[in-house]
C-alpha atoms as a PDB file:
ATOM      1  CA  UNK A   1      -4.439 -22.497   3.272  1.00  0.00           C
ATOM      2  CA  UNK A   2      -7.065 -19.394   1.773  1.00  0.00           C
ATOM      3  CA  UNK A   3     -10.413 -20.025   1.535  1.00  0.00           C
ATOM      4  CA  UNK A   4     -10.057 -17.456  -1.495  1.00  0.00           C
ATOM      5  CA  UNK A   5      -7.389 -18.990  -2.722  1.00  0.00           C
ATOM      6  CA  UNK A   6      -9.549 -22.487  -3.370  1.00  0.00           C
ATOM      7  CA  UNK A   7     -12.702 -20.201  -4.998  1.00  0.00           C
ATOM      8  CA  UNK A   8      -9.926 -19.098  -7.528  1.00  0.00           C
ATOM      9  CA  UNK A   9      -9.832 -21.368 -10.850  1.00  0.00           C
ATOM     10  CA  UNK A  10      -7.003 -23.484 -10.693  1.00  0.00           C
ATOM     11  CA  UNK A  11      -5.609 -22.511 -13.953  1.00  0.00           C
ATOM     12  CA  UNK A  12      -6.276 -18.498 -13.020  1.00  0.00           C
ATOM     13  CA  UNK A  13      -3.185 -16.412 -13.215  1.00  0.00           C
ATOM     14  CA  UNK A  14      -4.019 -14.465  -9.714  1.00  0.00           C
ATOM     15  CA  UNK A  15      -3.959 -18.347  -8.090  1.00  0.00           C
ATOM     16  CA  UNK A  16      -0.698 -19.220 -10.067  1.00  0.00           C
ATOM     17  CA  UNK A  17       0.920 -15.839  -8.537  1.00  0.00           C
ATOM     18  CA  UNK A  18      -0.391 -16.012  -5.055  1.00  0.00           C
ATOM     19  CA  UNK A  19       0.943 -19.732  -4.428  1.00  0.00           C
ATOM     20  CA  UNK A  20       4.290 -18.892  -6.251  1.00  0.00           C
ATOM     21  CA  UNK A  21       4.877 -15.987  -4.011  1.00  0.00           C
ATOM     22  CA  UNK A  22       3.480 -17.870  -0.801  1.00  0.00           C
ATOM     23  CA  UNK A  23       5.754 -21.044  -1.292  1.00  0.00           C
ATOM     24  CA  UNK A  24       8.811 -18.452  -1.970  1.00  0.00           C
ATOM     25  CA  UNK A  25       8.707 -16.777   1.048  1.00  0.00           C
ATOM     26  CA  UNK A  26       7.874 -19.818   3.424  1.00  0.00           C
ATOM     27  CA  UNK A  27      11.062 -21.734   1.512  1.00  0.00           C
ATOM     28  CA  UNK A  28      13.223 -18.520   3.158  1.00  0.00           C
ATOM     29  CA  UNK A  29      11.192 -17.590   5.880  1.00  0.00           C
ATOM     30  CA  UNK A  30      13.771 -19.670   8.616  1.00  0.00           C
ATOM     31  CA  UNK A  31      16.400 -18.141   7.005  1.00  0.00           C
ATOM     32  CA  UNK A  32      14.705 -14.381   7.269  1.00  0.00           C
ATOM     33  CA  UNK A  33      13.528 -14.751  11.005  1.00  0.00           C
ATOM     34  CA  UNK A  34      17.456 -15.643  11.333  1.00  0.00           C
ATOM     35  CA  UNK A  35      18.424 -12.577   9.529  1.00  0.00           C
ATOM     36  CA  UNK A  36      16.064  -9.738   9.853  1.00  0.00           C
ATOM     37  CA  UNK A  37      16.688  -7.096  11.715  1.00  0.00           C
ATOM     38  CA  UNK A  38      15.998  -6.517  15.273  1.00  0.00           C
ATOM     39  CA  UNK A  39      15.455  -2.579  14.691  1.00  0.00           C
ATOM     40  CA  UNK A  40      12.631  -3.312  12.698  1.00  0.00           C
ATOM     41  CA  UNK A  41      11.103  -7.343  13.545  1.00  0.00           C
ATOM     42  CA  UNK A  42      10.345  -8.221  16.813  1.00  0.00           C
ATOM     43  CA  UNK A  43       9.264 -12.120  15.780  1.00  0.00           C
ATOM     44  CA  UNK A  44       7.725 -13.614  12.494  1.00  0.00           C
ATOM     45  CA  UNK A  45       4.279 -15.168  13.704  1.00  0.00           C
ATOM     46  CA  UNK A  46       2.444 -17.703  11.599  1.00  0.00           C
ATOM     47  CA  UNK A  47      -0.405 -16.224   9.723  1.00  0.00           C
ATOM     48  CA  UNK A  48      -2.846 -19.290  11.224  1.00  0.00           C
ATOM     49  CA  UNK A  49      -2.288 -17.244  14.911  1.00  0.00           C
ATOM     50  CA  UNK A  50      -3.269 -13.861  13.591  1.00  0.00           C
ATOM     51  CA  UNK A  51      -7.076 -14.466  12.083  1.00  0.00           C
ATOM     52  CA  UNK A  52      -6.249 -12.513   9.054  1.00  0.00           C
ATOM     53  CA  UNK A  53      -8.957 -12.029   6.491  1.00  0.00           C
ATOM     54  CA  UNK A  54      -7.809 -14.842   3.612  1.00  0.00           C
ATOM     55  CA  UNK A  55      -8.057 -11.743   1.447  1.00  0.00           C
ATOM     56  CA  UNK A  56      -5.744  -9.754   2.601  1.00  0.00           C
ATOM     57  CA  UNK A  57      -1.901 -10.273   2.348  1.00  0.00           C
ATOM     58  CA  UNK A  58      -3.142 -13.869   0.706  1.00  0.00           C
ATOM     59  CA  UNK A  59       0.614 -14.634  -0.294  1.00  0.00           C
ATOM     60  CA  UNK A  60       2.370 -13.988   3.278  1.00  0.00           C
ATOM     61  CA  UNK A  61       2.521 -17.259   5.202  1.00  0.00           C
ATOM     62  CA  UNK A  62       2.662 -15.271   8.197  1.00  0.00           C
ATOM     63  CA  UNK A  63       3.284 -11.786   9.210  1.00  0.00           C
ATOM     64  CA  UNK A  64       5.859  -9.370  11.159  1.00  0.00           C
ATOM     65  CA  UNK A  65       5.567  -7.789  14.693  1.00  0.00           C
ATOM     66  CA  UNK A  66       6.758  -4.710  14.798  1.00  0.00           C
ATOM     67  CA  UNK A  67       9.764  -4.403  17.524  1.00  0.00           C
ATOM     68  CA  UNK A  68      10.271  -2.288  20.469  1.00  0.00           C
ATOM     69  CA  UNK A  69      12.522  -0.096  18.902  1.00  0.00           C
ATOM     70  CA  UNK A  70      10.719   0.631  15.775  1.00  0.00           C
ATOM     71  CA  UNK A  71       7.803   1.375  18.200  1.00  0.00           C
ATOM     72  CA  UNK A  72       9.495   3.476  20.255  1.00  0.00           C
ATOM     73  CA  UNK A  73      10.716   5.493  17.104  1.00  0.00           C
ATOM     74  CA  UNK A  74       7.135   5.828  16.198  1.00  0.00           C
ATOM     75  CA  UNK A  75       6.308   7.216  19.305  1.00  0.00           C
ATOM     76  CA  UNK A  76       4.728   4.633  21.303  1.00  0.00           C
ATOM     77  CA  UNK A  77       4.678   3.815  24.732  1.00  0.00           C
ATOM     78  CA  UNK A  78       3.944   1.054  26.906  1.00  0.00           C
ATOM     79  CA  UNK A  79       0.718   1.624  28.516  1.00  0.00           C
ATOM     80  CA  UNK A  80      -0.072   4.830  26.725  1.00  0.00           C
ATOM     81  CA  UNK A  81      -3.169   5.721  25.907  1.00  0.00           C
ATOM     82  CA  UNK A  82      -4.453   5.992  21.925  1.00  0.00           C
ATOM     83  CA  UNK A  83      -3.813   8.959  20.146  1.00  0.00           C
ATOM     84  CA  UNK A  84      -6.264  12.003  19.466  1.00  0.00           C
ATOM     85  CA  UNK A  85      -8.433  11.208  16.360  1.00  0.00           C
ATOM     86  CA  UNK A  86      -9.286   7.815  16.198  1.00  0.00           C
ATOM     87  CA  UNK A  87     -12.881   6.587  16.181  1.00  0.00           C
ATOM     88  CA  UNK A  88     -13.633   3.121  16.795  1.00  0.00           C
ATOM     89  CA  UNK A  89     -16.419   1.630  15.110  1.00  0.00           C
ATOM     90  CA  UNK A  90     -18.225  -1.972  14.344  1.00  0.00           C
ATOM     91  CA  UNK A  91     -18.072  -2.657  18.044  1.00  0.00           C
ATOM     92  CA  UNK A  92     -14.592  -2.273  18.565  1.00  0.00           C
ATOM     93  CA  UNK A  93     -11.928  -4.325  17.035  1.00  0.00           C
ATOM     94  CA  UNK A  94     -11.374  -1.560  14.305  1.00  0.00           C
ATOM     95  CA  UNK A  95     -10.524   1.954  15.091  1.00  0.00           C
ATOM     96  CA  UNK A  96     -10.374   4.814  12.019  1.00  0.00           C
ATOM     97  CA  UNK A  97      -8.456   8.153  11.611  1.00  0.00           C
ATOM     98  CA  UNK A  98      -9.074  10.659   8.719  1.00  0.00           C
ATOM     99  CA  UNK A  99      -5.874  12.259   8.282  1.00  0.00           C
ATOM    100  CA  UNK A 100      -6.932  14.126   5.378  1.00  0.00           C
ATOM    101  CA  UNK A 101     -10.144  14.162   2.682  1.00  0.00           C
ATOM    102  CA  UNK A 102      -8.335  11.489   0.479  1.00  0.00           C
ATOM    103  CA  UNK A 103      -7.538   8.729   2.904  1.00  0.00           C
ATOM    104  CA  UNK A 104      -8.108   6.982   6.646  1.00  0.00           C
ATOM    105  CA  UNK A 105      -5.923   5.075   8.421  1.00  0.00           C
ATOM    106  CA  UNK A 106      -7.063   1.814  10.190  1.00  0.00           C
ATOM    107  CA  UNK A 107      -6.135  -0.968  12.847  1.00  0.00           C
ATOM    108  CA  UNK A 108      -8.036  -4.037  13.406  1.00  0.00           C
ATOM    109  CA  UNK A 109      -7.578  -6.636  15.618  1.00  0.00           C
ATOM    110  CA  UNK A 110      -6.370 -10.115  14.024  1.00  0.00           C
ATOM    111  CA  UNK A 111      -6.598 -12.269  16.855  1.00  0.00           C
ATOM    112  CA  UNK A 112      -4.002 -11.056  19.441  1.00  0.00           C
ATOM    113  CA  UNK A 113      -2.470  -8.693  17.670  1.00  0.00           C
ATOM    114  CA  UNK A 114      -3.455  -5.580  15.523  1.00  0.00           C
ATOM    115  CA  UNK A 115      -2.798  -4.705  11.463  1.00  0.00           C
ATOM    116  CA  UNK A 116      -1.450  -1.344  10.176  1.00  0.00           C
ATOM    117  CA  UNK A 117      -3.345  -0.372   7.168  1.00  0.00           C
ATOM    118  CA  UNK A 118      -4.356   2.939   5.514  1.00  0.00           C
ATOM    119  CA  UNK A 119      -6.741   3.539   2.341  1.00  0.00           C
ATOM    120  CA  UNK A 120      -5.866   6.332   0.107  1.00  0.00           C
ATOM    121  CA  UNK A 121      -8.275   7.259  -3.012  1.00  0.00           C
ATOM    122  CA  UNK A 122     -10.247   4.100  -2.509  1.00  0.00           C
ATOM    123  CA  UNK A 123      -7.184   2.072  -2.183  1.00  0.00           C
ATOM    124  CA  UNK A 124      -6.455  -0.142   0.776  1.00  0.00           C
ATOM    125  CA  UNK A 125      -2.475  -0.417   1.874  1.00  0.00           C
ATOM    126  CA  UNK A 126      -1.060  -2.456   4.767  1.00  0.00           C
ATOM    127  CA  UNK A 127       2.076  -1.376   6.426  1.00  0.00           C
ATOM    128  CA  UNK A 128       5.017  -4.271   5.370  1.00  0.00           C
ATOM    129  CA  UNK A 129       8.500  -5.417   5.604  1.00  0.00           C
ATOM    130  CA  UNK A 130       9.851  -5.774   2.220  1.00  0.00           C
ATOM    131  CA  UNK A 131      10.613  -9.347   2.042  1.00  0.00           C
ATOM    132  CA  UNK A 132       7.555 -11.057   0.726  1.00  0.00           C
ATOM    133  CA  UNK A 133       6.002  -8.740   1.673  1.00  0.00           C
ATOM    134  CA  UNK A 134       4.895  -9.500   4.995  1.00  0.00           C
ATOM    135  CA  UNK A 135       2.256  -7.277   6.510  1.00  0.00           C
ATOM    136  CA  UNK A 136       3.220  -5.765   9.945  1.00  0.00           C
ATOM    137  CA  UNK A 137       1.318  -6.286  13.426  1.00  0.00           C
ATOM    138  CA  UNK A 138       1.587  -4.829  16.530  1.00  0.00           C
ATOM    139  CA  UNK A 139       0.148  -6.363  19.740  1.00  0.00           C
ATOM    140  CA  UNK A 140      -1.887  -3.714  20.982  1.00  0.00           C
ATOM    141  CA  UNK A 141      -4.284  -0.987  19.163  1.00  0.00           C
ATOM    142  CA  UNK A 142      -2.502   1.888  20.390  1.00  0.00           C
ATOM    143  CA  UNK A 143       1.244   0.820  19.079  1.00  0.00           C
ATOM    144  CA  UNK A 144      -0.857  -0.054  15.877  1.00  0.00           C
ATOM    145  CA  UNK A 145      -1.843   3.540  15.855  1.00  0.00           C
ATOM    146  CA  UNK A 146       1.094   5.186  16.642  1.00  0.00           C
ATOM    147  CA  UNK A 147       3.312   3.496  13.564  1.00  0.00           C
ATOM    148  CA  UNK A 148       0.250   4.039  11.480  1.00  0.00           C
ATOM    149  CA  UNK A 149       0.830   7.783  12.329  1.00  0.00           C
ATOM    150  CA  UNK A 150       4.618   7.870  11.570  1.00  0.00           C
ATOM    151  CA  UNK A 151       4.790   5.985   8.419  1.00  0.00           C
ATOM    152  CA  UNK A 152       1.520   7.711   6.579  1.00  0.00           C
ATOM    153  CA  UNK A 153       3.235  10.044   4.766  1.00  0.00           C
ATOM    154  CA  UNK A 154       6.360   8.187   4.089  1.00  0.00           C
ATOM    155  CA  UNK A 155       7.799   5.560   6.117  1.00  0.00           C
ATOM    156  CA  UNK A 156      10.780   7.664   8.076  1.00  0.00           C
ATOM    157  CA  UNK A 157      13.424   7.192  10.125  1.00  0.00           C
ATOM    158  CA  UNK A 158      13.694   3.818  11.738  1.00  0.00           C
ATOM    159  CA  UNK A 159      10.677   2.610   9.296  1.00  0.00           C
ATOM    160  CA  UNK A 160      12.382   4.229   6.470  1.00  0.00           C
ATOM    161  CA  UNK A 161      12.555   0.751   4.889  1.00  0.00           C
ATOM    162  CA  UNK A 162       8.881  -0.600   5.430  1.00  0.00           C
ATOM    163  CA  UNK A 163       6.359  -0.374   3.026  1.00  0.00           C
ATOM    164  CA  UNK A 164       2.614   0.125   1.633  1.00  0.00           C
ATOM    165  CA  UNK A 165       1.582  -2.752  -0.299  1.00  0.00           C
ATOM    166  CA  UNK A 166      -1.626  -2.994  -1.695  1.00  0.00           C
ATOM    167  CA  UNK A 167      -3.518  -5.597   0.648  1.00  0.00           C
ATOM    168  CA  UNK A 168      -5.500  -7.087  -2.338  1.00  0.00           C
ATOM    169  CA  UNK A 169      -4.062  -9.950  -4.420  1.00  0.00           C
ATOM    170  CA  UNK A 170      -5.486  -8.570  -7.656  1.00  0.00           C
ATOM    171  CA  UNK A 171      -4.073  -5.252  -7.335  1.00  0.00           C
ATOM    172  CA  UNK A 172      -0.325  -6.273  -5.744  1.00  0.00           C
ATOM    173  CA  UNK A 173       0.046  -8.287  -8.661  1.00  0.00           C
ATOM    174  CA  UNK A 174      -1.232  -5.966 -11.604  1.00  0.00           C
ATOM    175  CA  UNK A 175      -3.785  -8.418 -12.309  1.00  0.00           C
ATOM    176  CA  UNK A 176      -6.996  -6.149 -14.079  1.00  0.00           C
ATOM    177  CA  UNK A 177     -10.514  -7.717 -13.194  1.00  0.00           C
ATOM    178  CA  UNK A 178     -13.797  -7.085 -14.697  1.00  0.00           C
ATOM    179  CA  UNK A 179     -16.538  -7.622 -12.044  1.00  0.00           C
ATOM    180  CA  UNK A 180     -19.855  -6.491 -14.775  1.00  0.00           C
ATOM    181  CA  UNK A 181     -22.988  -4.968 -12.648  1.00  0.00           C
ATOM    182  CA  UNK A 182     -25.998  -6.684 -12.835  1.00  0.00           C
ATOM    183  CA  UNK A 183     -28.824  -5.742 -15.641  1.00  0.00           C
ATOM    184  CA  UNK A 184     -30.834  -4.413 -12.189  1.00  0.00           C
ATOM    185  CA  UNK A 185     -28.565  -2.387 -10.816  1.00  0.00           C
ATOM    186  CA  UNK A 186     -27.702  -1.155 -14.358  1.00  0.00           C
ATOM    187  CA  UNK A 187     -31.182  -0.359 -15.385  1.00  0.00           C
ATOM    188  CA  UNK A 188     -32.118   1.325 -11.984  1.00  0.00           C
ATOM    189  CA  UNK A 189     -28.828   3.728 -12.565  1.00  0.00           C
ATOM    190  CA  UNK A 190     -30.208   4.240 -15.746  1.00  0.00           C
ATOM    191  CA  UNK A 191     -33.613   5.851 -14.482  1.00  0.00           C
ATOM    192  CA  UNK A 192     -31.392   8.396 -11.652  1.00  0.00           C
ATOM    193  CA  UNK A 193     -30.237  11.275 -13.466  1.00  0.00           C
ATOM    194  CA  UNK A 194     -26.635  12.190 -12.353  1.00  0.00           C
ATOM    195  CA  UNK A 195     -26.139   8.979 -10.404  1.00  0.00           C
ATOM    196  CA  UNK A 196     -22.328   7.870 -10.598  1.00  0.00           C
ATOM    197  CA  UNK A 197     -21.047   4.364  -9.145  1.00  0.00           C
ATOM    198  CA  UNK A 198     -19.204   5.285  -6.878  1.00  0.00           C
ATOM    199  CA  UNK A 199     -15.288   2.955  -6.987  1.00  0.00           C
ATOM    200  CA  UNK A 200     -15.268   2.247  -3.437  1.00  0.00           C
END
């Protein structure tokens, strides 16, 4: 299914983890698009019709759309226009806010539809429902925006049970990478006094 997935040694742990957790929630996932509720889900839509990156979410066979109500709580309308703040950038398809000097929030469009994500302190975060997790869409920028918004802080309300989950395999699952600079970039660091590498 992931491209990353299939660069990942068979035998790594991270692999092991990400097709344990991706064959879990597809054995359920009739059963949860049964269940969920329709406060919060709207439809569960394969992850094959959203173009999401293979390295984000890379365990969630598909993702949620966010319903009318839950959009409506967040203070969306249909047909309104985006909220004050956000910049768009890379040609459209991704829009930024900067709610604060620690973190941004961010949509991008997937296909038809749009994520919900957020970095804080170098961190990236989507927006998901707790079972799986499966990351959260909307189908337009601005309703991507406006739940964005209302669950930065602290999902609330009507989202009070969504979630930020790391949107990085390695870090959702704990699993501590060494990625070693090259001897160039090393030495040229070496020669620039008070240089730092910067985390992100």
């Amino acid at each position: 299914m992931s491209s990353l997935i299939s660069k990942i040694a068979a035998n790594d742990p991270l692999n092991e983890k990400v097709t344990e957790r991706r064959e879990a929630i597809s054995r359920d996932l009739k059963a949860f698009q049964r269940d969920a509720s329709p406060f919060l889900v709207e439809e569960v839509i394969a992850r094959r019709r959203t173009w999401l990156p293979d390295d984000l979410a890379p365990w969630a066979p598909g993702v949620v759309l966010a319903s009318d109500y839950l959009l409506r709580a967040s203070n969306y309308r249909q047909g309104a226009r985006r909220p004050r703040g956000w910049l768009s950038r890379c040609k459209g398809g991704v829009f930024l806010k900067f709610p604060d000097d620690r973190s941004h929030l961010r949509v991008r469009q997937c296909g038809q539809f749009w994520t919900v994500e957020r970095t804080v302190n170098c961190v990236g975060e989507m927006l998901a429902y707790p079972y799986g997790p499966l990351p959260i869409f909307t189908r337009t920028y601005q309703a991507a925006m406006r739940l964005a918004e209302y669950c930065h802080r602290r999902p609330r309300g009507t989202g009070s049970s969504l979630r930020w989950v790391f949107e990085d395999a390695d870090k959702f699952f704990g699993i501590v990478r060494s990625y070693p600079l090259s001897p160039l970039i090393l030495a040229h660091i070496a020669t620039v006094p008070g240089t730092k590498v910067s985390a992100c």
